[in-house]
N, C-alpha and C. Protein backbone atom coordinates (compact mmCIF):
# COMPACT_ATOMS: atom_id res chain seq x y z
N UNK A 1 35.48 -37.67 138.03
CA UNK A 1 35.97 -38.54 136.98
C UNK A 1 35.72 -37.86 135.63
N UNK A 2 36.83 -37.76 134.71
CA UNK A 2 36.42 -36.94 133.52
C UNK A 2 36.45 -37.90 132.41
N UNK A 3 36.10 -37.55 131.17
CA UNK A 3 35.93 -38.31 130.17
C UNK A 3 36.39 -39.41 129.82
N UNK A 4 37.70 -38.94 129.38
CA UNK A 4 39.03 -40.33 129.50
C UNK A 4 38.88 -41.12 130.79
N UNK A 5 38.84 -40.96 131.93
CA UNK A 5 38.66 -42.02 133.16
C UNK A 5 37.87 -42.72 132.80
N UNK A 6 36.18 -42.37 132.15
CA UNK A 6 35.51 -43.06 131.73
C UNK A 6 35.55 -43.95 130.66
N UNK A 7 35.77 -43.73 130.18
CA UNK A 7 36.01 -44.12 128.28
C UNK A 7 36.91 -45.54 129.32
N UNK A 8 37.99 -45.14 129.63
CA UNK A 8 39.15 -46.23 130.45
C UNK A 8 38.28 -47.34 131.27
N UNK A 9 37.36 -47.09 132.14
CA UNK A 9 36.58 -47.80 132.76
C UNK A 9 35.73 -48.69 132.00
N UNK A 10 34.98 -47.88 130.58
CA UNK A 10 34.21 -48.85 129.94
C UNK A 10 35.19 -50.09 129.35
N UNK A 11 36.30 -49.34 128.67
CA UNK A 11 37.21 -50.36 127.94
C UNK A 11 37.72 -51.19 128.77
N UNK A 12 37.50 -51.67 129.70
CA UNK A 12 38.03 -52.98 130.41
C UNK A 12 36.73 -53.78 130.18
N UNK A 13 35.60 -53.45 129.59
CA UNK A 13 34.40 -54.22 130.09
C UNK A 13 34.00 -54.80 128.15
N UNK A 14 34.48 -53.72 127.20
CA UNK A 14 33.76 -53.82 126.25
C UNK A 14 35.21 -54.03 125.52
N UNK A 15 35.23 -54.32 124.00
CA UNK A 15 35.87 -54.82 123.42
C UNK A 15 36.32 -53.29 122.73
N UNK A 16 37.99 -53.01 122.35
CA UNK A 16 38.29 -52.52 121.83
C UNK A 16 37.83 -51.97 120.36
N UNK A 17 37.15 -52.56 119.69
CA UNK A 17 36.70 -52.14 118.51
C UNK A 17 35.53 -51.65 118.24
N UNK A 18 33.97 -51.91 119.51
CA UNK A 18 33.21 -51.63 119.61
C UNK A 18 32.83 -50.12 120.51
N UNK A 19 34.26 -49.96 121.32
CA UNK A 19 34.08 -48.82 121.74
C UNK A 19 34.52 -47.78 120.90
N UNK A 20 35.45 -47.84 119.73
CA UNK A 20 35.93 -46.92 119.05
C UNK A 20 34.44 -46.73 117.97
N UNK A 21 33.96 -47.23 117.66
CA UNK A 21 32.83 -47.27 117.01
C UNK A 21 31.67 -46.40 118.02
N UNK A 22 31.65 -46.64 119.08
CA UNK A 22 30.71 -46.31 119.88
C UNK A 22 31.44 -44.44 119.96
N UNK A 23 32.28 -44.34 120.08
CA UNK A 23 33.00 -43.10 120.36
C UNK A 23 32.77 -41.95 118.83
N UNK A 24 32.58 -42.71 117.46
CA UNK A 24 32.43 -42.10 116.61
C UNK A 24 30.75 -41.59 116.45
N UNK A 25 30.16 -42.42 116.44
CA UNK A 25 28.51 -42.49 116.77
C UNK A 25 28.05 -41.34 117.60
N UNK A 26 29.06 -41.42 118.91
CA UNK A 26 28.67 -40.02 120.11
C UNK A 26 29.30 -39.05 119.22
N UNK A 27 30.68 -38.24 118.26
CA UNK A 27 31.29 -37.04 118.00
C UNK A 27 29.98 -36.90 117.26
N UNK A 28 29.54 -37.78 116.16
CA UNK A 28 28.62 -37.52 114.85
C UNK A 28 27.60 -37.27 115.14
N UNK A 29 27.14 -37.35 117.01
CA UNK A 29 25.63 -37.55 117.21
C UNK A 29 25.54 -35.56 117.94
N UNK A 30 26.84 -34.98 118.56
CA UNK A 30 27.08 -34.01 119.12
C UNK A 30 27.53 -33.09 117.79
N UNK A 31 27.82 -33.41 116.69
CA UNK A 31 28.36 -32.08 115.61
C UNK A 31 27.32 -31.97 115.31
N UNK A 32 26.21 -32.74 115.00
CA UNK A 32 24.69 -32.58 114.16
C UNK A 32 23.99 -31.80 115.20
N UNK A 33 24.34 -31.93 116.57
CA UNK A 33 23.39 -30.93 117.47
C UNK A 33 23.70 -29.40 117.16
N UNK A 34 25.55 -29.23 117.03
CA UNK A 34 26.18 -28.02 117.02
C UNK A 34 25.21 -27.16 115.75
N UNK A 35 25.27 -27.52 114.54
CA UNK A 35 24.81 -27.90 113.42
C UNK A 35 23.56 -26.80 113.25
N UNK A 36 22.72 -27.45 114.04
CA UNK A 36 21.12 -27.51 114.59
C UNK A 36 21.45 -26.13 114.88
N UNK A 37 21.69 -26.17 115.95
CA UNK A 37 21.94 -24.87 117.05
C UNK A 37 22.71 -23.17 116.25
N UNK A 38 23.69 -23.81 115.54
CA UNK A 38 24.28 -22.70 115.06
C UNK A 38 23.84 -22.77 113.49
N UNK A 39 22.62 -22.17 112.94
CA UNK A 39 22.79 -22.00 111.08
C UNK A 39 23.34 -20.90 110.49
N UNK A 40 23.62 -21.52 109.51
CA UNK A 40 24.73 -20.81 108.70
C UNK A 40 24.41 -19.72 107.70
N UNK A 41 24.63 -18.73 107.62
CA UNK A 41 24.01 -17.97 106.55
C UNK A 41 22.45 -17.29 106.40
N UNK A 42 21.92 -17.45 107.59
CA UNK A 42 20.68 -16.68 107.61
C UNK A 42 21.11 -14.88 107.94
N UNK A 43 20.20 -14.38 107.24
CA UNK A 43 20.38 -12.67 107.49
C UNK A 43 18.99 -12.31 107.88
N UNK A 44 18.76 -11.03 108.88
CA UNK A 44 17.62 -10.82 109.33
C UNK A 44 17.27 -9.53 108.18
N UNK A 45 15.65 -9.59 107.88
CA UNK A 45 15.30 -8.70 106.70
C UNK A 45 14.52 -8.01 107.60
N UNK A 46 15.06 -6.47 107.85
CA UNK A 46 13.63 -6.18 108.41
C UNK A 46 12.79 -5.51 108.07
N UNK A 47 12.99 -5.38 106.28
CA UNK A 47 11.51 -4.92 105.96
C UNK A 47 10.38 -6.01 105.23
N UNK A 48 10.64 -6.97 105.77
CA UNK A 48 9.45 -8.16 105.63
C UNK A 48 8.62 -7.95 106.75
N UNK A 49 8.94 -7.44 108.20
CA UNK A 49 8.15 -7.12 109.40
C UNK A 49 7.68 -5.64 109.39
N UNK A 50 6.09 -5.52 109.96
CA UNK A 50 6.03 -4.31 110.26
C UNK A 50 6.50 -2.92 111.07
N UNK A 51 6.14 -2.14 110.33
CA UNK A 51 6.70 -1.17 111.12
C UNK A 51 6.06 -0.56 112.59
N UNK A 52 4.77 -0.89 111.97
CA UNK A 52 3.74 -0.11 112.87
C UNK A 52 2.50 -1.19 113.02
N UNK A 53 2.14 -1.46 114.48
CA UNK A 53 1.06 -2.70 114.23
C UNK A 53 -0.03 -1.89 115.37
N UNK A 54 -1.09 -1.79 114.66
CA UNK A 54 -1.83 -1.10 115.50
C UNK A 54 -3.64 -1.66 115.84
N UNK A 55 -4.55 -1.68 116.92
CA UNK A 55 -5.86 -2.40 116.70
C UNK A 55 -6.78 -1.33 117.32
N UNK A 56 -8.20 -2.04 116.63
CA UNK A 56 -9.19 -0.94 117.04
C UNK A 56 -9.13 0.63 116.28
N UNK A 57 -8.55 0.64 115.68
CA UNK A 57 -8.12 1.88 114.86
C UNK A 57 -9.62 2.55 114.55
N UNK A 58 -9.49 4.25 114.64
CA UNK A 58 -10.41 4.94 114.16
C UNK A 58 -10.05 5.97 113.39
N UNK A 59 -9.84 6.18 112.29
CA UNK A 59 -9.22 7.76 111.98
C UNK A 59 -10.51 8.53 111.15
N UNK A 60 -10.24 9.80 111.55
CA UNK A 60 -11.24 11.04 110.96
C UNK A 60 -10.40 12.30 110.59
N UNK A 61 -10.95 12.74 108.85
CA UNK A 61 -10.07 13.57 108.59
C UNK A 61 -11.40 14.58 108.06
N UNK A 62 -10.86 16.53 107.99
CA UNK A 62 -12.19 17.40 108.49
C UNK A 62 -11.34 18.11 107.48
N UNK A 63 -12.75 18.60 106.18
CA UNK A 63 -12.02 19.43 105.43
C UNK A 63 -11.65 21.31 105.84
N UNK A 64 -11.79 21.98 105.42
CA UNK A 64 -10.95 23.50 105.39
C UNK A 64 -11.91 24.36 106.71
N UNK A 65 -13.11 23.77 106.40
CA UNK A 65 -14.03 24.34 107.04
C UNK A 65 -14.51 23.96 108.85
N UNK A 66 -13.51 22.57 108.63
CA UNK A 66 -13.75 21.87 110.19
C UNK A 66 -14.91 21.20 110.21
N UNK A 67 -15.48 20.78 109.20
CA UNK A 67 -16.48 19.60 109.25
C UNK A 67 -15.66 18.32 108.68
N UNK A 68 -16.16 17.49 109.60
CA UNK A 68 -16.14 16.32 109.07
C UNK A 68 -16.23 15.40 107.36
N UNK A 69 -15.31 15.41 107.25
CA UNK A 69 -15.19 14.48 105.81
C UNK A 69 -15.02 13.35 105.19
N UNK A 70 -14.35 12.16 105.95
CA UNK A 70 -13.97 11.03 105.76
C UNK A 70 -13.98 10.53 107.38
N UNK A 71 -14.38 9.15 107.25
CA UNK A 71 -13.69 8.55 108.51
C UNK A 71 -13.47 7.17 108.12
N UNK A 72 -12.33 6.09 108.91
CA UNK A 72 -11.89 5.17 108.80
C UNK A 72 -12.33 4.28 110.07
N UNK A 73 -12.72 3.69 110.07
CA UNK A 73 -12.83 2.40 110.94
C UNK A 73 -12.26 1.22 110.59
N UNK A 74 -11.51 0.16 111.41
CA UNK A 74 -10.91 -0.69 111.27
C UNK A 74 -10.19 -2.15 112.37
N UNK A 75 -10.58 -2.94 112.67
CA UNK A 75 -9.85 -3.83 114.50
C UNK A 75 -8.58 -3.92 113.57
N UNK A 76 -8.03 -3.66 112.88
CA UNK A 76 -6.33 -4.06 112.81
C UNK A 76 -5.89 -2.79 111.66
N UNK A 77 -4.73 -2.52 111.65
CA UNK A 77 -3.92 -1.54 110.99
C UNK A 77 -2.35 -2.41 110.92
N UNK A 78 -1.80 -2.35 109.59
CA UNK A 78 -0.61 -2.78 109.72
C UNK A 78 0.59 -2.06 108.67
N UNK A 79 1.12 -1.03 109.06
CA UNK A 79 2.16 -0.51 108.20
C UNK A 79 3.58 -1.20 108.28
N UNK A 80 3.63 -1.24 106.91
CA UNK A 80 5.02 -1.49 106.09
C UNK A 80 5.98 -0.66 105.68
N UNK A 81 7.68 -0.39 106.09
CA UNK A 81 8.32 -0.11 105.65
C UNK A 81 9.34 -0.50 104.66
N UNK A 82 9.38 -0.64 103.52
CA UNK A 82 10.20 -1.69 102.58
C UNK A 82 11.96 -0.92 102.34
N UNK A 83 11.79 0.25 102.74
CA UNK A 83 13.07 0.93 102.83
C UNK A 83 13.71 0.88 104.13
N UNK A 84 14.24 0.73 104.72
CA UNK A 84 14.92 0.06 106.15
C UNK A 84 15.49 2.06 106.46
N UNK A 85 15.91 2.54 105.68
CA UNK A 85 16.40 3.85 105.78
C UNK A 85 15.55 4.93 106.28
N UNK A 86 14.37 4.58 106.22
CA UNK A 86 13.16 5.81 106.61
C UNK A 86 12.26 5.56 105.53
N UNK A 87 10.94 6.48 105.88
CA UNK A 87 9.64 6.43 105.06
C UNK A 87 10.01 6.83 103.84
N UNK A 88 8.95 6.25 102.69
CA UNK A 88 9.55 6.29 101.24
C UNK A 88 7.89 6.18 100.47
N UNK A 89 8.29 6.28 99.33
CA UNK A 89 6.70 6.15 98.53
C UNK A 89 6.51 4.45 98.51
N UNK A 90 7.59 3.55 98.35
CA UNK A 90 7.07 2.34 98.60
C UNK A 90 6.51 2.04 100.04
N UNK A 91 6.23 2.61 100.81
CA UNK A 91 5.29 2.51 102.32
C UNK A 91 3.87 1.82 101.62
N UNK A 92 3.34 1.17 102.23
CA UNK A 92 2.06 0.85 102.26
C UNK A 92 1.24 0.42 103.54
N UNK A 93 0.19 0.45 104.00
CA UNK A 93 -0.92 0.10 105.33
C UNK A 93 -2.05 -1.01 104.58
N UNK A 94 -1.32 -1.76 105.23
CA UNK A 94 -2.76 -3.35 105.14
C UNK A 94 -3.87 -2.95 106.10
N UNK A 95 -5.08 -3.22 105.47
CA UNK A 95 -6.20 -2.73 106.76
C UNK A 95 -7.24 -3.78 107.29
N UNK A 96 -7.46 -4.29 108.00
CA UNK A 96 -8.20 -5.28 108.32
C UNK A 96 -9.88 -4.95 108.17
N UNK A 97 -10.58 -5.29 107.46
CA UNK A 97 -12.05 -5.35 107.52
C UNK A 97 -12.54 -3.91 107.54
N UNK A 98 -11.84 -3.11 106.78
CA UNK A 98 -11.91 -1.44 106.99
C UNK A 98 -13.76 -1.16 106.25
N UNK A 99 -13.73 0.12 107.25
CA UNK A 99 -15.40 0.62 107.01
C UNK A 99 -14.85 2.20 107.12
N UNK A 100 -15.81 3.01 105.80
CA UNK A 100 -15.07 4.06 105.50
C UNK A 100 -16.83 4.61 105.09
N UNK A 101 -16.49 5.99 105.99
CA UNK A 101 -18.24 7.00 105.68
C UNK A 101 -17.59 8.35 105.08
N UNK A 102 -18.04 8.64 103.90
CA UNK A 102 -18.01 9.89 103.32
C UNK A 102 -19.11 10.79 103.41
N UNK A 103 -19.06 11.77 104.21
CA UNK A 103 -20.15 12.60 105.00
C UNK A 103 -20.36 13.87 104.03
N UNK A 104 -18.86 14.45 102.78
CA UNK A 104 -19.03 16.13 102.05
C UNK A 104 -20.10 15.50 101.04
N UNK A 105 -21.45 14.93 100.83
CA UNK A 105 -22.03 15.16 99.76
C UNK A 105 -23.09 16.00 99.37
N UNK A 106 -23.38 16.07 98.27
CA UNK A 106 -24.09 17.36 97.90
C UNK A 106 -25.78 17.34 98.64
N UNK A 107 -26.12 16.17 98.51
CA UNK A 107 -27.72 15.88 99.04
C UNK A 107 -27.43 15.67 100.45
N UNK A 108 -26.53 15.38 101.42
CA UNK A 108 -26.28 15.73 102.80
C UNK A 108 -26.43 14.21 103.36
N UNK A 109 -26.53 12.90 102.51
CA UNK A 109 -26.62 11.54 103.08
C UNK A 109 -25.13 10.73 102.46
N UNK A 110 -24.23 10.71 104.09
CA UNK A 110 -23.45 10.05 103.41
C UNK A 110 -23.04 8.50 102.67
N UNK A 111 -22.05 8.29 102.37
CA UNK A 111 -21.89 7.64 101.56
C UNK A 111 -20.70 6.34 102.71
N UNK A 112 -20.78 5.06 102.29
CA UNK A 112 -20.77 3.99 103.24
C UNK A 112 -20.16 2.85 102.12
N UNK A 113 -18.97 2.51 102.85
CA UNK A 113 -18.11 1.85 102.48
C UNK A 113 -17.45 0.81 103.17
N UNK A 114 -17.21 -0.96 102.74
CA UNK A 114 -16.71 -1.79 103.23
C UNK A 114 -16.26 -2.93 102.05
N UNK A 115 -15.47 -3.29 102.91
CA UNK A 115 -14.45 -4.24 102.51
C UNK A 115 -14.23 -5.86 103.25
N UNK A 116 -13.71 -6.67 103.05
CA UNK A 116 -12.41 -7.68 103.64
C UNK A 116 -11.44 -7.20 104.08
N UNK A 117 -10.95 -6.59 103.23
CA UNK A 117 -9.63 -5.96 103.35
C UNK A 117 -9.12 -4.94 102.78
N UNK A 118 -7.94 -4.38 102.96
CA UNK A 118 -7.87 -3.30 102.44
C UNK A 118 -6.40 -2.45 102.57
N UNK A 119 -5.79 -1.91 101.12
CA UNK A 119 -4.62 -1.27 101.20
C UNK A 119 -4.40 -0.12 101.03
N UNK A 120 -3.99 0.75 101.79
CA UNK A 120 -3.62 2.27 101.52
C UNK A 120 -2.40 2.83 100.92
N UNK A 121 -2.01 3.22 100.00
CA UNK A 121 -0.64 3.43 99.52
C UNK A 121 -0.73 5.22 99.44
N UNK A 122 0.21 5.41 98.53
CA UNK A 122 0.37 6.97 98.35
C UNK A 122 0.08 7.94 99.55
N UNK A 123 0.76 7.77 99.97
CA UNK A 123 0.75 8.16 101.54
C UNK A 123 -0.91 8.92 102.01
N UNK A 124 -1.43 7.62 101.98
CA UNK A 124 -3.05 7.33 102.56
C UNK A 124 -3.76 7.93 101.56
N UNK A 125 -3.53 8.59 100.82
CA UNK A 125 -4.66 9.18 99.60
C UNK A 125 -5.22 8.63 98.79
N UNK A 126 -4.48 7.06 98.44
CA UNK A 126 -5.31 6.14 97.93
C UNK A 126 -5.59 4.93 98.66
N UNK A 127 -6.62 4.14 99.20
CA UNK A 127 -6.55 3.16 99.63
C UNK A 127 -7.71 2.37 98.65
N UNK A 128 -6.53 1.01 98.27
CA UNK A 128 -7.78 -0.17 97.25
C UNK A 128 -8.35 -1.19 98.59
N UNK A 129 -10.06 -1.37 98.26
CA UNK A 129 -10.67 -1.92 98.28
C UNK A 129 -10.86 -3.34 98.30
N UNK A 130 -10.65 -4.55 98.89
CA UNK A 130 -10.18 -5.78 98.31
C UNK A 130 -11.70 -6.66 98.99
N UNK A 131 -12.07 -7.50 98.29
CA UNK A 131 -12.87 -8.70 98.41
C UNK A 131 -14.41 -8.17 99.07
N UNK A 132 -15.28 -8.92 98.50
CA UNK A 132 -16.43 -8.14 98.96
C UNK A 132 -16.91 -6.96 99.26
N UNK A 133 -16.55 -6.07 98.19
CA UNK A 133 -16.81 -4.73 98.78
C UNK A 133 -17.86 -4.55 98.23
N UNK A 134 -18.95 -3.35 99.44
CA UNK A 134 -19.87 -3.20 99.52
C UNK A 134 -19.71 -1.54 99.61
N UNK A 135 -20.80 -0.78 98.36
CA UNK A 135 -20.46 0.58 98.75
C UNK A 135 -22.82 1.02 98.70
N UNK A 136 -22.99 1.82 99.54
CA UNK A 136 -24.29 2.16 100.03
C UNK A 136 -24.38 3.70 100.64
N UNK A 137 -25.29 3.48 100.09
CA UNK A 137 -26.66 4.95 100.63
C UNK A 137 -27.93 5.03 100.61
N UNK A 138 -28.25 5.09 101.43
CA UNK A 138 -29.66 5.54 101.97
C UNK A 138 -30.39 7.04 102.27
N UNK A 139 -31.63 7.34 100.99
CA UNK A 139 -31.32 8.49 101.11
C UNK A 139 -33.21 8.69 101.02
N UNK A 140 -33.92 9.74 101.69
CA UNK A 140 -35.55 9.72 101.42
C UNK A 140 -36.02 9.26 100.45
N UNK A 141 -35.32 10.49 99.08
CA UNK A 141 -35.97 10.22 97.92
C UNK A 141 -35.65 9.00 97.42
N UNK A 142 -34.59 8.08 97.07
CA UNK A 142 -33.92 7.76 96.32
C UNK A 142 -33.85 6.00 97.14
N UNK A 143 -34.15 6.11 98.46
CA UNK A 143 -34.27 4.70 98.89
C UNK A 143 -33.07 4.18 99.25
N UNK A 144 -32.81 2.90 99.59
CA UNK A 144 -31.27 2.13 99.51
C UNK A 144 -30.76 1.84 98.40
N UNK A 145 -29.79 2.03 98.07
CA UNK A 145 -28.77 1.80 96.81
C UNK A 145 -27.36 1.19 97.61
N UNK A 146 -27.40 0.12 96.85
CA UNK A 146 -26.34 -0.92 97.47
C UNK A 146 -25.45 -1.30 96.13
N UNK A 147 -24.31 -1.05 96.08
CA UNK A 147 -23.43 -1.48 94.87
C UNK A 147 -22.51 -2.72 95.35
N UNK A 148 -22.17 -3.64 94.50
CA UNK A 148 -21.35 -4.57 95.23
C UNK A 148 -20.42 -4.73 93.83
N UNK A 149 -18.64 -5.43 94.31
CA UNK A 149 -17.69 -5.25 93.47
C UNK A 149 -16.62 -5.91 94.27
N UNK A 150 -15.79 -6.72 93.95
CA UNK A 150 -14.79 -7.82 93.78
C UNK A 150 -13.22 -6.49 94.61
N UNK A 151 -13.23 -5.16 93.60
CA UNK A 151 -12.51 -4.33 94.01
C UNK A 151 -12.25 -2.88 94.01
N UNK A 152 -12.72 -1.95 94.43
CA UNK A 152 -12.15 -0.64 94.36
C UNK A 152 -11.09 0.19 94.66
N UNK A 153 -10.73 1.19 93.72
CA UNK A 153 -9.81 1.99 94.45
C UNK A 153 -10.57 3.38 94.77
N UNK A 154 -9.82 3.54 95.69
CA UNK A 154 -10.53 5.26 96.22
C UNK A 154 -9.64 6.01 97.07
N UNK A 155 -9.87 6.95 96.26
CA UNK A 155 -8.97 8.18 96.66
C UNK A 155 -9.89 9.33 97.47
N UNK A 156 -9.43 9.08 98.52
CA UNK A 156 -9.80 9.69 99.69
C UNK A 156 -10.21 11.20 99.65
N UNK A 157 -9.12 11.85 99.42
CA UNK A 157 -9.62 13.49 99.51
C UNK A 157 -10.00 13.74 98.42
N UNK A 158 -10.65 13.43 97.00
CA UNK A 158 -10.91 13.77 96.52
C UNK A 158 -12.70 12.90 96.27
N UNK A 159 -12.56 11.98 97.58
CA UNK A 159 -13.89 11.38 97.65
C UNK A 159 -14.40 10.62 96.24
N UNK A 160 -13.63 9.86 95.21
CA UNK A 160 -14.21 9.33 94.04
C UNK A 160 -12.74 8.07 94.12
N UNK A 161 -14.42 7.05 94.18
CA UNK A 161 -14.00 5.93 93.48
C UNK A 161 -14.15 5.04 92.20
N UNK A 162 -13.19 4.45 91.76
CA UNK A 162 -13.44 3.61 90.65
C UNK A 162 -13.28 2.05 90.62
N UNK A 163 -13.32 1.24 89.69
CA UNK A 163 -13.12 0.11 89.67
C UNK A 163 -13.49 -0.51 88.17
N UNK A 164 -12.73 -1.44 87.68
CA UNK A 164 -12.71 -2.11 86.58
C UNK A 164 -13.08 -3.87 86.43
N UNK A 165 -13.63 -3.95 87.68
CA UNK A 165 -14.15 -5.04 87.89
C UNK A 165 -16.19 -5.21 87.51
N UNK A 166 -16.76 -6.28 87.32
CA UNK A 166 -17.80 -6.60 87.69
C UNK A 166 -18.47 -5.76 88.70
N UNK A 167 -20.02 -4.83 88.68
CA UNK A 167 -20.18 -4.40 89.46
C UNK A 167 -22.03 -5.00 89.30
N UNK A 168 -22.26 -4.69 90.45
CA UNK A 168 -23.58 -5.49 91.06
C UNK A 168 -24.78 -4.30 91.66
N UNK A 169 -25.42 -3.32 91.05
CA UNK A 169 -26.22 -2.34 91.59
C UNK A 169 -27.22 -2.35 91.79
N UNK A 170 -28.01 -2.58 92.69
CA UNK A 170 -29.31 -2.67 93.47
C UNK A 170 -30.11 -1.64 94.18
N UNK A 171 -31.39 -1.29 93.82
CA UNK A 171 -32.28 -0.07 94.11
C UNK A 171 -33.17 -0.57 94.48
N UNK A 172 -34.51 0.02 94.84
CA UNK A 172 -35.82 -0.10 94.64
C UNK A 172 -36.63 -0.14 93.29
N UNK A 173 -35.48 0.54 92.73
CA UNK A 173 -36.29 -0.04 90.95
C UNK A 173 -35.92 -1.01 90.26
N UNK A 174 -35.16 -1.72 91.07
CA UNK A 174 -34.33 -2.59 90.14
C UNK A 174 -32.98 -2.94 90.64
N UNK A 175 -32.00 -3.97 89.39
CA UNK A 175 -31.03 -4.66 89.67
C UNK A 175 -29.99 -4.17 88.26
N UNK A 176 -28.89 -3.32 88.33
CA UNK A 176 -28.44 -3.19 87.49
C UNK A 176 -27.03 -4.10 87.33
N UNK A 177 -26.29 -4.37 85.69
CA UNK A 177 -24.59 -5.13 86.31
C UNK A 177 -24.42 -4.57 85.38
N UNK A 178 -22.67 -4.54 85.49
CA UNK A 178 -22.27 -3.26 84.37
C UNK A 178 -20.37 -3.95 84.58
N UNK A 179 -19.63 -3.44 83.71
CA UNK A 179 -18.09 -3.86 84.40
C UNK A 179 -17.83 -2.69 84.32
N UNK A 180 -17.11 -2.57 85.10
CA UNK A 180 -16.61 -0.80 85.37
C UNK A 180 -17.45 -0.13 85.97
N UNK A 181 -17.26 1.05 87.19
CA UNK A 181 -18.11 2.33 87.55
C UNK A 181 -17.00 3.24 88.03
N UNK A 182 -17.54 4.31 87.64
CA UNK A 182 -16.69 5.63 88.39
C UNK A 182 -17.62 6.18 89.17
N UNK A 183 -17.04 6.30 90.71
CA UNK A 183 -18.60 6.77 91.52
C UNK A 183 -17.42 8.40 92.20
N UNK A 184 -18.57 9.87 91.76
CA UNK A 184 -18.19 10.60 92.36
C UNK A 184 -19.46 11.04 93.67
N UNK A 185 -18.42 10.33 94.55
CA UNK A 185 -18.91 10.43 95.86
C UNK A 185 -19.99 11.98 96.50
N UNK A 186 -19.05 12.82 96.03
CA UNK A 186 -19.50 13.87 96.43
C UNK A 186 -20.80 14.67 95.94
N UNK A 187 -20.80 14.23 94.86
CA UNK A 187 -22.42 14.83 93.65
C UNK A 187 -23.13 13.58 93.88
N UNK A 188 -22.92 12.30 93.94
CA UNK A 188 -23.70 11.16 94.54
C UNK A 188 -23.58 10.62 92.90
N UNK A 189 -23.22 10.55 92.52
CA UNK A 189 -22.96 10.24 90.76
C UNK A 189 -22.05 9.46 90.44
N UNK A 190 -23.05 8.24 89.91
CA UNK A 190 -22.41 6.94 89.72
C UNK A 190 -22.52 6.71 88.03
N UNK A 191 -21.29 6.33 87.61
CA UNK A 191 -21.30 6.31 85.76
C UNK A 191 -20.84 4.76 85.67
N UNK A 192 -21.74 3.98 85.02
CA UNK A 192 -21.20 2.60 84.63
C UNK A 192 -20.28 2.69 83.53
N UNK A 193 -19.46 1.84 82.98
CA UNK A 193 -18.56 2.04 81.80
C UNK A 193 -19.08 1.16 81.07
N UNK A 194 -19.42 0.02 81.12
CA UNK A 194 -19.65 -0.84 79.88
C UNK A 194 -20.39 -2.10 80.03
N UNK A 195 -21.16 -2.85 79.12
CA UNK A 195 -21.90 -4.15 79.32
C UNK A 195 -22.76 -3.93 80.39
N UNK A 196 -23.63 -2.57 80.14
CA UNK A 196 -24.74 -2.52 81.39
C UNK A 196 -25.77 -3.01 81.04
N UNK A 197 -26.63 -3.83 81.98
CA UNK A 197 -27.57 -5.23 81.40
C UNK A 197 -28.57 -4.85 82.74
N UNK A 198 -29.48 -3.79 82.80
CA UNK A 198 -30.62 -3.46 83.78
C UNK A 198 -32.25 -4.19 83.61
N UNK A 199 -32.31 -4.97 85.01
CA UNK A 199 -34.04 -5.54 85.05
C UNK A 199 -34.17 -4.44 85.98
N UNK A 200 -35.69 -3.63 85.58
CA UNK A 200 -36.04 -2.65 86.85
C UNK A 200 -37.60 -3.39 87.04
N UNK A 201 -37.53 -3.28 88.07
CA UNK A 201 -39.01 -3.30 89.26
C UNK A 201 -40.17 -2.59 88.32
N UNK A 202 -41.08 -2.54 88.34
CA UNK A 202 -42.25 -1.92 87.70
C UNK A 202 -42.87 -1.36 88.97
N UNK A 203 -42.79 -1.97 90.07
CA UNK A 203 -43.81 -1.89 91.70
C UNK A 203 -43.16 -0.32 92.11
């Protein structure tokens, strides 16, 4: 029995005017499904999605000599392509909870780095620092030195970071705050820039 048979069957039972009503109710109740089902005008972007999604990540990079120089630790890695055409300088890598050891320094104790988070741009040579970052060394003479800072940037092969934020420096002699530091990683040489306000320990 197909549609019309039916429709024919009800209309002996129901009143001519209530089924034409009833018949408009069902087209209006089936175009709003079509509607649903098919949207209009969406386009797929695909450089809002990553390119590259990667976990557990470890990377280690060894300068001229084949020692060890940098390493990256990280449980998530996420690269972005914003050019759909191939890799470009707008590329960037989101890093999840990244931990970063700089091993070339001059006194031979490296240097220890963490984050929240974290972005690498310039095809990995710079990666900024984001939220709670914590930069440390531990060294015989010199004890624990713990710096803390809102954000850094750091440029990798050349092992020196900076930042223009609030910084928070803590020793055994004391508690220094300062806004701004330029830390060259490699000589172990840390320069505050401005509003440095030091209580030191006497003990």
């Amino acid at each position: 029995m197909n549609l019309f048979q039916r429709l024919y069957k009800v209309h002996q039972h129901i009143p001519g005017p209530w089924l034409i009503a009833g018949v408009l109710v069902l087209c209006y109740f089936l175009f709003s499904l079509r509607q649903k089902e098919d949207p209009v005008g969406y386009e797929y972007d695909p450089s809002g999605f990553p390119q590259i999604y990667m976990k557990q990540v470890q990377t280690r990079e060894y300068d001229s000599l084949g020692q060890l120089s940098f390493e990256l630790t990280t449980p998530e890695v996420t690269l972005y392509q914003p050019d759909i055409n191939g890799p470009s300088t707008q590329d960037y890598t989101l890093i999840d909870a990244p931990k970063m050891i700089f091993y070339n320094t001059q006194n031979g104790t490296p240097w220890r780095l963490s984050a929240t988070h974290g972005r690498s741009e310039s095809n990995n040579e710079l990666i900024r620092l984001l939220g709670d970052v914590v930069i440390q060394q531990s060294s015989p003479s010199q004890g624990l030195m713990r710096v803390t800072t809102d954000e850094l940037q750091v440029r990798t092969r050349e092992q020196f970071a900076e930042t223009d934020k609030a910084v928070k420096m803590r020793s055994a002699k004391g508690q220094i705050d300062a806004l701004g530091m330029d830390a060259d990683l490699v000589q172990s040489r840390l320069q505050l820039k401005s509003q440095v306000k030091a209580v030191y320990d006497p003990r």
